[in-house]
Protein backbone atom coordinates (compact mmCIF):
# COMPACT_ATOMS: atom_id res chain seq x y z
CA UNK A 1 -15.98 -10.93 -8.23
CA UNK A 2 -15.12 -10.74 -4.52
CA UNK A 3 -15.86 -12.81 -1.79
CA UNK A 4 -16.56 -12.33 1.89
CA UNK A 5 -13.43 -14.10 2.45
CA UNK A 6 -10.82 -11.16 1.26
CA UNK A 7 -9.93 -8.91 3.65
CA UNK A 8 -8.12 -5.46 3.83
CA UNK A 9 -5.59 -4.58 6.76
CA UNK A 10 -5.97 -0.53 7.48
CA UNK A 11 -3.75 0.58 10.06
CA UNK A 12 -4.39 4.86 11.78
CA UNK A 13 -1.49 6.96 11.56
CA UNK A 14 -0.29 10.40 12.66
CA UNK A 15 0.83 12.42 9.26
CA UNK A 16 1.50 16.03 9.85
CA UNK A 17 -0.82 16.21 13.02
CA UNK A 18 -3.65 14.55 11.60
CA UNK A 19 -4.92 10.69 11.73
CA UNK A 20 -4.84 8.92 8.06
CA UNK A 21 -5.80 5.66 7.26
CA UNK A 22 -3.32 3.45 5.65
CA UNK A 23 -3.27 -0.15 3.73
CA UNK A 24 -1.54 -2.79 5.73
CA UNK A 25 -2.69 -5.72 3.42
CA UNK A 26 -4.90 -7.38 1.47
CA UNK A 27 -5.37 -11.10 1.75
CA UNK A 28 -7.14 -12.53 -0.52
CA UNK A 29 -9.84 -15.59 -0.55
CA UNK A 30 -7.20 -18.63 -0.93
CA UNK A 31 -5.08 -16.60 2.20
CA UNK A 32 -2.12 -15.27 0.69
CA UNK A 33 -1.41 -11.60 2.16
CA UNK A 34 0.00 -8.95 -0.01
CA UNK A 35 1.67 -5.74 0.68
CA UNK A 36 1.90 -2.65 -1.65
CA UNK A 37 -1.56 -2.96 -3.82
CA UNK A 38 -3.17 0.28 -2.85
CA UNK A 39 -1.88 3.38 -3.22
CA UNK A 40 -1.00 5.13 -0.14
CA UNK A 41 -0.60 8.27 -1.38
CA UNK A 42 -4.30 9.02 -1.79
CA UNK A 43 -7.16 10.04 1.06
CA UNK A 44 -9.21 7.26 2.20
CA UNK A 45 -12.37 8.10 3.42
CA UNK A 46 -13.36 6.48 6.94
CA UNK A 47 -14.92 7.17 9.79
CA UNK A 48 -13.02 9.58 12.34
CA UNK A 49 -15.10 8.82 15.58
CA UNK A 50 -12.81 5.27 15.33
CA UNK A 51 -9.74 6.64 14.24
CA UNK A 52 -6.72 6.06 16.49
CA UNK A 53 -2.86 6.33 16.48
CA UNK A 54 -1.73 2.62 15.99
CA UNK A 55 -4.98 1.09 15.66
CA UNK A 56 -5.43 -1.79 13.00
CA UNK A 57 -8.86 -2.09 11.16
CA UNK A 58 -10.02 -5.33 9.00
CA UNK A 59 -12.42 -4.96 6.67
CA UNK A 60 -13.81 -6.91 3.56
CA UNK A 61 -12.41 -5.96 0.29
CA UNK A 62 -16.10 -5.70 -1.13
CA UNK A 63 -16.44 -2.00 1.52
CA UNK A 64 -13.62 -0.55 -0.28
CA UNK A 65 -14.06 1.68 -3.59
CA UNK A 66 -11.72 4.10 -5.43
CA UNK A 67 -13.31 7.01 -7.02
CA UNK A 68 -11.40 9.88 -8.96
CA UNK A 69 -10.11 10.37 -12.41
CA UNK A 70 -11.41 12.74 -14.82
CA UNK A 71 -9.84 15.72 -13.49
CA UNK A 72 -10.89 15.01 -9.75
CA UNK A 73 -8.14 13.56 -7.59
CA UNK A 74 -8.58 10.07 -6.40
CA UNK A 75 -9.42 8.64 -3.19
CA UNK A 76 -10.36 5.13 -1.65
CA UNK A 77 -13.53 5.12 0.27
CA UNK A 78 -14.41 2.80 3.13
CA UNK A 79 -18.19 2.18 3.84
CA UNK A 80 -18.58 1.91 7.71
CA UNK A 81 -21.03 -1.02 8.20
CA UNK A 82 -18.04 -3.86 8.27
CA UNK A 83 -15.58 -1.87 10.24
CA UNK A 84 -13.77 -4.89 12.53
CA UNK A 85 -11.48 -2.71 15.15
CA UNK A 86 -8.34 -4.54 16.13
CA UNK A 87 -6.30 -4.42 18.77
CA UNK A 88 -3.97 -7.37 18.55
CA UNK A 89 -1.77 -5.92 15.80
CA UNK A 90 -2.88 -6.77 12.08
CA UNK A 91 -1.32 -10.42 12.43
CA UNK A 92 -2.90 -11.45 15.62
CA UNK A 93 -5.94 -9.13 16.24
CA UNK A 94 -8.25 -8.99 19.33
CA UNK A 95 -11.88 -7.27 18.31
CA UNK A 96 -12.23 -4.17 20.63
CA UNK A 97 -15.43 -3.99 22.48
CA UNK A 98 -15.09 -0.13 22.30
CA UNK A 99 -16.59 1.77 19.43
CA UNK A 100 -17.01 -1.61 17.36
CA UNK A 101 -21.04 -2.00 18.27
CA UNK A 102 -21.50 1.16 16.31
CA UNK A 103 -20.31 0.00 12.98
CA UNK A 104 -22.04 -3.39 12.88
CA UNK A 105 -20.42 -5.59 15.09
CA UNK A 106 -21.80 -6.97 18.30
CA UNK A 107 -19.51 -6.50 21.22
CA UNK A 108 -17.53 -8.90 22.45
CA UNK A 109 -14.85 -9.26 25.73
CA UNK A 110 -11.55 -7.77 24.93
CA UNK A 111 -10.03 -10.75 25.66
CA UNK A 112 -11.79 -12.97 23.01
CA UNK A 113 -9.68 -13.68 19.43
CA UNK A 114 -10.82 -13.07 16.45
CA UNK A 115 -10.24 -16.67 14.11
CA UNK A 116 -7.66 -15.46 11.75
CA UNK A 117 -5.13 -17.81 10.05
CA UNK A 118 -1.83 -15.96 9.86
CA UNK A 119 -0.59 -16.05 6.90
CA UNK A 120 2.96 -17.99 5.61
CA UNK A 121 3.90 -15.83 2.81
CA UNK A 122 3.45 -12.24 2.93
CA UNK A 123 3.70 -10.63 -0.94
CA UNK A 124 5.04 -7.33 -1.49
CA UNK A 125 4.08 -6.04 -4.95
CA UNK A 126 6.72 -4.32 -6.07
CA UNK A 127 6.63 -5.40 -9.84
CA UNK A 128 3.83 -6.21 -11.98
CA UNK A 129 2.06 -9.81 -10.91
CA UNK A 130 1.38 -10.44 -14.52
CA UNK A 131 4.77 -9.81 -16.49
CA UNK A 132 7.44 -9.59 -13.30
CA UNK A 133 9.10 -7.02 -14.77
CA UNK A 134 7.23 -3.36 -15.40
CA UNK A 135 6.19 -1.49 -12.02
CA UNK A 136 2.85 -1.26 -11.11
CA UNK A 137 0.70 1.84 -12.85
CA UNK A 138 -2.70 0.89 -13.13
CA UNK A 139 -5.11 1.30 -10.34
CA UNK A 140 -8.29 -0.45 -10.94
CA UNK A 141 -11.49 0.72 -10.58
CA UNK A 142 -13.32 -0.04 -8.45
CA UNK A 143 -11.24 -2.84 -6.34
CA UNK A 144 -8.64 -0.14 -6.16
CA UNK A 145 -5.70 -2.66 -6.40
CA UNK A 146 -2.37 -1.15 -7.93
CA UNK A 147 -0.14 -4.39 -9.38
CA UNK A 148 0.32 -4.37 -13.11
CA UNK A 149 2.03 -2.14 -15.21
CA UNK A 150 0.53 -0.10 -18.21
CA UNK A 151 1.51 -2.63 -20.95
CA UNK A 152 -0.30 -5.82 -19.04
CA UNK A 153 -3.38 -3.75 -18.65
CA UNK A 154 -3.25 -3.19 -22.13
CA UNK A 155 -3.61 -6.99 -22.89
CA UNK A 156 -6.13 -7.53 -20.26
CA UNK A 157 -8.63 -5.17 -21.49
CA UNK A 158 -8.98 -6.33 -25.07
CA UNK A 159 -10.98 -9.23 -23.00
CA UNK A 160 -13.21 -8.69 -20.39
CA UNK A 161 -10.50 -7.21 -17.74
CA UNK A 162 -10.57 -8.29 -14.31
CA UNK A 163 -8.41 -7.61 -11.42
CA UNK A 164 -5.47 -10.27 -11.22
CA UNK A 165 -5.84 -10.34 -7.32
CA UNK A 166 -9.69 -10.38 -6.48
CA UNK A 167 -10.93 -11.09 -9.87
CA UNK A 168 -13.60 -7.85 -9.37
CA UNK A 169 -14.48 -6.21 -12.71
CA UNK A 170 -12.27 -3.57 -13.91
CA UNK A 171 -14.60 -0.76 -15.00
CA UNK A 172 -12.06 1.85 -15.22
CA UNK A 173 -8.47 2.54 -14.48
CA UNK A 174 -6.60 5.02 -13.20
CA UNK A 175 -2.42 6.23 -13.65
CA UNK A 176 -0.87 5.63 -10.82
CA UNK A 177 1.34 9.36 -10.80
CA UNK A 178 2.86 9.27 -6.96
């Protein structure tokens, strides 16, 4: 199950003339920071009236869904009520006072910090977190995390599965194809 203490990175980027949201990190709730468990490749869903060009976004990994499958192509969705705007980079954010009241945070000065620990280790996932050797192909659903390979999943499920990273309930997977 998540807690209020794992956090996704998002960072705004310029691809092909348009702004896309992108996943920095995830750290989860004992503080280690991984790279590479989302799937960048697909749409995420979040508001536009925040976007910006180099802007970093935290949010809690309990806002963050991943719908698709079945014929429909996937996508992450962001819900907007946790939205924290950075401005400090995504290892030593400053809350923005602009735009943030809107999306449930009470304005602050620009020049206050926001308490974040950086982190010692940052974890790319490159290979599966379970076996160390397949590459990741499952994306779970609904956590959205993409970090162990077909055959690992396979084991998990004949329990009760659960994401290896925030320990959410995997309902459903989907093949990662990009």
């Amino acid at each position: 199950m998540s807690t209020t203490n794992e956090k996704i990175t998002l960072e705004c980027v310029a691809v092909r003339g348009k702004l896309r949201i992108r996943f920095h990190g995830y750290t989860n709730a004992e503080g280690k920071t991984y790279h590479n468990v989302y799937n960048n490749t697909y749409n995420c869903q979040f508001p536009k009236a925040i976007r910006k060009e180099g802007r970093y976004y935290e949010i809690p990994s309990s806002d963050l869904t991943f719908a698709g499958g079945n014929g429909k192509t996937p996508f992450y969705r962001v819900k907007g009520n946790n939205i924290k705007v950075l401005t400090g980079g995504p290892n030593t954010p400053v809350v923005a006072d602009d735009d943030s009241s809107t999306f449930g945070l009470t304005p602050v000065s620009s020049r206050s910090t926001v308490s974040v620990a950086r982190p010692e280790h940052v974890f790319e996932v490159t290979e599966c977190v379970i076996c160390l050797e397949g590459a990741p192909q499952e994306i779970f659903v609904p956590c959205g995390h993409l970090c162990t390979c077909s055959g690992c999943y396979q084991q998990m499920k004949r329990n009760k599965a659960v994401c290896p990273l925030c320990r959410r309930a995997v309902l459903n997977t989907v093949l990662n194809t990009a």
